[in-house]
C-alpha atoms as a PDB file:
ATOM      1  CA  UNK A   1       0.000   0.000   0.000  1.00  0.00           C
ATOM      2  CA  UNK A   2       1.171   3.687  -1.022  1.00  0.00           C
ATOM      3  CA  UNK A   3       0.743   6.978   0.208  1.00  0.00           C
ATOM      4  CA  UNK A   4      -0.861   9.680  -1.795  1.00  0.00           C
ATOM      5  CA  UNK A   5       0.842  12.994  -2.473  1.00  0.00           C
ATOM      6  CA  UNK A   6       0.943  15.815   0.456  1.00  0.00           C
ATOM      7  CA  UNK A   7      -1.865  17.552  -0.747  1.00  0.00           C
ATOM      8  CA  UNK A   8      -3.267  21.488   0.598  1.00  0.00           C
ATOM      9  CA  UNK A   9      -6.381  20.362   3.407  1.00  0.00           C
ATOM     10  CA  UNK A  10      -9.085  22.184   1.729  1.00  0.00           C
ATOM     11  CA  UNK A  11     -11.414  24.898   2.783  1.00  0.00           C
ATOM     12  CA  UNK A  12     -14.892  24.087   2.466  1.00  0.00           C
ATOM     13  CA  UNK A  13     -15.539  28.061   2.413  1.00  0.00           C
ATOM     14  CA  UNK A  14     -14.017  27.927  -0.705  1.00  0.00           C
ATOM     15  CA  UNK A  15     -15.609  25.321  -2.422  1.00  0.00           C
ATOM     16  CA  UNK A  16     -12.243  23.292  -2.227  1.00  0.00           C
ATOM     17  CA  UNK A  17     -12.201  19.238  -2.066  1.00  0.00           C
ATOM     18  CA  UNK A  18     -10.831  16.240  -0.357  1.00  0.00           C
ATOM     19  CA  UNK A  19      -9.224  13.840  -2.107  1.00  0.00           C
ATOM     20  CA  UNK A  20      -9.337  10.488  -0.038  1.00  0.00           C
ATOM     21  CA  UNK A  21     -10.683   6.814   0.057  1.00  0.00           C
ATOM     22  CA  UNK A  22     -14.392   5.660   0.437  1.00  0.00           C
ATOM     23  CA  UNK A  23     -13.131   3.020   1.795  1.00  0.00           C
ATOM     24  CA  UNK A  24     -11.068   1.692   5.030  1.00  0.00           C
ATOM     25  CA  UNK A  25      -7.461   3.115   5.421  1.00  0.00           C
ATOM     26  CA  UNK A  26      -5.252   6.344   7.094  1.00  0.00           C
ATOM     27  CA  UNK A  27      -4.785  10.192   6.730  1.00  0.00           C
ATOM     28  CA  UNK A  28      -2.335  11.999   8.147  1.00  0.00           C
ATOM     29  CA  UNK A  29      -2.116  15.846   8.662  1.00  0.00           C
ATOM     30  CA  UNK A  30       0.697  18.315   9.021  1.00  0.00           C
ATOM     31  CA  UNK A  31       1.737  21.778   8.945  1.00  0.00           C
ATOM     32  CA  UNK A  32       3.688  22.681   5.789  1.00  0.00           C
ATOM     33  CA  UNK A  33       5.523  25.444   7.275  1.00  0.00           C
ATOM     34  CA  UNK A  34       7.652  23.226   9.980  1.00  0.00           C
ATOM     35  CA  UNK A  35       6.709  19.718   8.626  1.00  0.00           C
ATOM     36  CA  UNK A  36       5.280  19.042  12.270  1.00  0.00           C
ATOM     37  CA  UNK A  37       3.439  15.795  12.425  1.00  0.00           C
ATOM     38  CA  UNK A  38      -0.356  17.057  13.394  1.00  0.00           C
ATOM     39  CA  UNK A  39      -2.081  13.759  13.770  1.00  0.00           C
ATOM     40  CA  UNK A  40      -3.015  10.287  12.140  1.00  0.00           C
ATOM     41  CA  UNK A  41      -6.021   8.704  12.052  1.00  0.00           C
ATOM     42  CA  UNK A  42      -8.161   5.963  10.259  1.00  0.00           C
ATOM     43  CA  UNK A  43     -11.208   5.632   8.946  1.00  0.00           C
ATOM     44  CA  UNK A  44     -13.698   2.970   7.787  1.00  0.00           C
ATOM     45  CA  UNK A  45     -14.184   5.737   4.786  1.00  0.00           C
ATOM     46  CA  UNK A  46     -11.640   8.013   5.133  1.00  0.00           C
ATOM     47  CA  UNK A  47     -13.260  10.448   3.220  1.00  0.00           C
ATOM     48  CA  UNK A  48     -16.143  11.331   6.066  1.00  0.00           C
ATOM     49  CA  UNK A  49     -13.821  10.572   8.991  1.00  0.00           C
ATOM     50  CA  UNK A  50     -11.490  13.581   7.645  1.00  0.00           C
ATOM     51  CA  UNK A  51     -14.773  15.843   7.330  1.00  0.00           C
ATOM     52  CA  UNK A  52     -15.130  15.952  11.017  1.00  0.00           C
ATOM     53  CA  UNK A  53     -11.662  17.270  11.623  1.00  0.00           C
ATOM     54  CA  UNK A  54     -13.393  20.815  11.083  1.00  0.00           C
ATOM     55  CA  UNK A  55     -15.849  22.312  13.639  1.00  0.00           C
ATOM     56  CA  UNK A  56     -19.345  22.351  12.826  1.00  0.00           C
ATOM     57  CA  UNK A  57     -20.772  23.530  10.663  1.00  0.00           C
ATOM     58  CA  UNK A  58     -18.121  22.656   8.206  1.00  0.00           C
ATOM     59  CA  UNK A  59     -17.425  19.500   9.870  1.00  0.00           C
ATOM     60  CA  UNK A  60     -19.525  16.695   9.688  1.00  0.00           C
ATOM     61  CA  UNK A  61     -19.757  13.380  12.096  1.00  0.00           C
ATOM     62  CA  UNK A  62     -18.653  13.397  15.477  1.00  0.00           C
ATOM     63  CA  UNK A  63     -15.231  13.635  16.597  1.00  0.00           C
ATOM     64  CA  UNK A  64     -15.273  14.608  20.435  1.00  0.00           C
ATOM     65  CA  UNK A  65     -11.940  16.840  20.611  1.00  0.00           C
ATOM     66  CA  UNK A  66     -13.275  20.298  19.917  1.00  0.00           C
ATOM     67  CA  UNK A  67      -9.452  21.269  20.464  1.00  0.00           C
ATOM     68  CA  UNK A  68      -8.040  19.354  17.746  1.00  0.00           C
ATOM     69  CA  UNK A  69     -11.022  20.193  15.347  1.00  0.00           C
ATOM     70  CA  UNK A  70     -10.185  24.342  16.463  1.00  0.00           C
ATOM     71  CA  UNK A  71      -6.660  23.667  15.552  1.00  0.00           C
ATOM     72  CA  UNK A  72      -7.125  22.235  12.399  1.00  0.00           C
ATOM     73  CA  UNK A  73      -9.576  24.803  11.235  1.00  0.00           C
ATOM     74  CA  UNK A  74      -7.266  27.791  12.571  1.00  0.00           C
ATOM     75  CA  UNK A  75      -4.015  26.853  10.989  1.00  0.00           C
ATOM     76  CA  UNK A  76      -6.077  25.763   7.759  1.00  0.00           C
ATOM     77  CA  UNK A  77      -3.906  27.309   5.016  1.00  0.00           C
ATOM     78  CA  UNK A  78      -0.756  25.998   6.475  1.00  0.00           C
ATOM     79  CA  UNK A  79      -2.122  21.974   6.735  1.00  0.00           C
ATOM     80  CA  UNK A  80      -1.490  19.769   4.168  1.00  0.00           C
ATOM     81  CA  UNK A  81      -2.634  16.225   3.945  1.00  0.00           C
ATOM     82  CA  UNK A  82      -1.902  12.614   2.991  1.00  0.00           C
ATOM     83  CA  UNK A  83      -3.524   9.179   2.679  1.00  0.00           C
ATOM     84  CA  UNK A  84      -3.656   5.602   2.482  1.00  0.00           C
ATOM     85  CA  UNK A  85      -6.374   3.048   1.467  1.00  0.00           C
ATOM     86  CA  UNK A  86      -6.781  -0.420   3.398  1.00  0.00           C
ATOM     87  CA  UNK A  87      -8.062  -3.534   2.341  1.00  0.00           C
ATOM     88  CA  UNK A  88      -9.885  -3.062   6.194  1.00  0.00           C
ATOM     89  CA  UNK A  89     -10.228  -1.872   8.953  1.00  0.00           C
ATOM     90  CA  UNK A  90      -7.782  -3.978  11.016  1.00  0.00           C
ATOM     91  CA  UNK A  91      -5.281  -2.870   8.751  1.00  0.00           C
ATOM     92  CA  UNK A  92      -5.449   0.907   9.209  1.00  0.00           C
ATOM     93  CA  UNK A  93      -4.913  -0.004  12.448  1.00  0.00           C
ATOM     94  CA  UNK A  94      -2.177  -1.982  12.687  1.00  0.00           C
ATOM     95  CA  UNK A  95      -0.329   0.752  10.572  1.00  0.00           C
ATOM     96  CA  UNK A  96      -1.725   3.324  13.236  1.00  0.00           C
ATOM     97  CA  UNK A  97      -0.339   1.839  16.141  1.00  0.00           C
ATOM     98  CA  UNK A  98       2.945   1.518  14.190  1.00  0.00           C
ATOM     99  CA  UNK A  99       2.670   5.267  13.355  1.00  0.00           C
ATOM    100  CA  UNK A 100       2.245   6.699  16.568  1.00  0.00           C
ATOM    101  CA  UNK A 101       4.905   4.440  18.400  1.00  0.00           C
ATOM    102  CA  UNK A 102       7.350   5.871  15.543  1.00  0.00           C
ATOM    103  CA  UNK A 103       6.650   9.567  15.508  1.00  0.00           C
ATOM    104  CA  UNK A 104       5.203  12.328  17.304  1.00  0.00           C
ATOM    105  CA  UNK A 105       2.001  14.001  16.649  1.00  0.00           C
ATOM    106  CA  UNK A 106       0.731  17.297  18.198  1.00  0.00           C
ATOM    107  CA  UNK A 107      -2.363  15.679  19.126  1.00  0.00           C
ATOM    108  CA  UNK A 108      -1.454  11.601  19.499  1.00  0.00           C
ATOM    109  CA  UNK A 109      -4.879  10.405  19.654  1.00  0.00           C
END
C-alpha cells in the first residue's frame, strides 16, 4: 500500500475538495511550514472521517476533541494532507499503532 501525495487540506468556504478513500485506510495531517506531524487517524471511509476534523458547521460526524477540530480549522492554510487506502479496517490499524509508536504528533490520539 502507497501513500498519496501531500496535498493542501481544503477549505470548504471555498468550495475546495478532499481527495481520499471511500473506503477503510489512514490520513495523516501536518503543517507545511515546519513539517510538524499534526495527527493520524483511520477511517472505515476516510473520506467522512477527515470531514469531522473541522468544527461544525463545516465538519460533519462526530469527533469529540473540539481542540483538535479548532486547531485544524485555525491553521487551515498551512495543513497539508496525505492518505492511504486499506483492504480493512484492522489494517489501518495496525499501521496506526505503528505510526504513533514511531513519531510524534501534536495531538497523538
Amino acid at each position: 500500500m502507497n501513500w498519496s501525495d501531500w496535498n493542501p487540506f481544503p477549505d470548504p468556504r471555498k468550495g475546495e475538495y478532499l481527495q481520499a478513500p471511500f473506503g477503510a485506510g489512514l490520513y495523516e495531517l501536518r503543517l507545511k511550514s515546519t513539517g510538524e506531524l499534526i495527527l493520524v487517524g483511520i477511517g472505515q471511509n476516510v473520506a467522512w472521517r477527515m470531514t469531522s476534523l473541522l468544527p461544525m458547521p463545516l465538519g460533519r460526524g462526530s469527533r469529540n476533541n473540539m481542540k483538535k477540530r479548532e486547531s485544524v480549522f485555525t491553521h487551515l492554510a498551512d495543513i497539508e494532507y496525505r492518505t492511504q487506502a486499506c483492504l480493512n479496517r484492522d489494517e489501518a490499524v495496525e499501521i496506526e499503532r505503528e505510526m504513533i509508536r514511531t513519531n510524534r504528533y501534536l495531538f497523538p490520539t
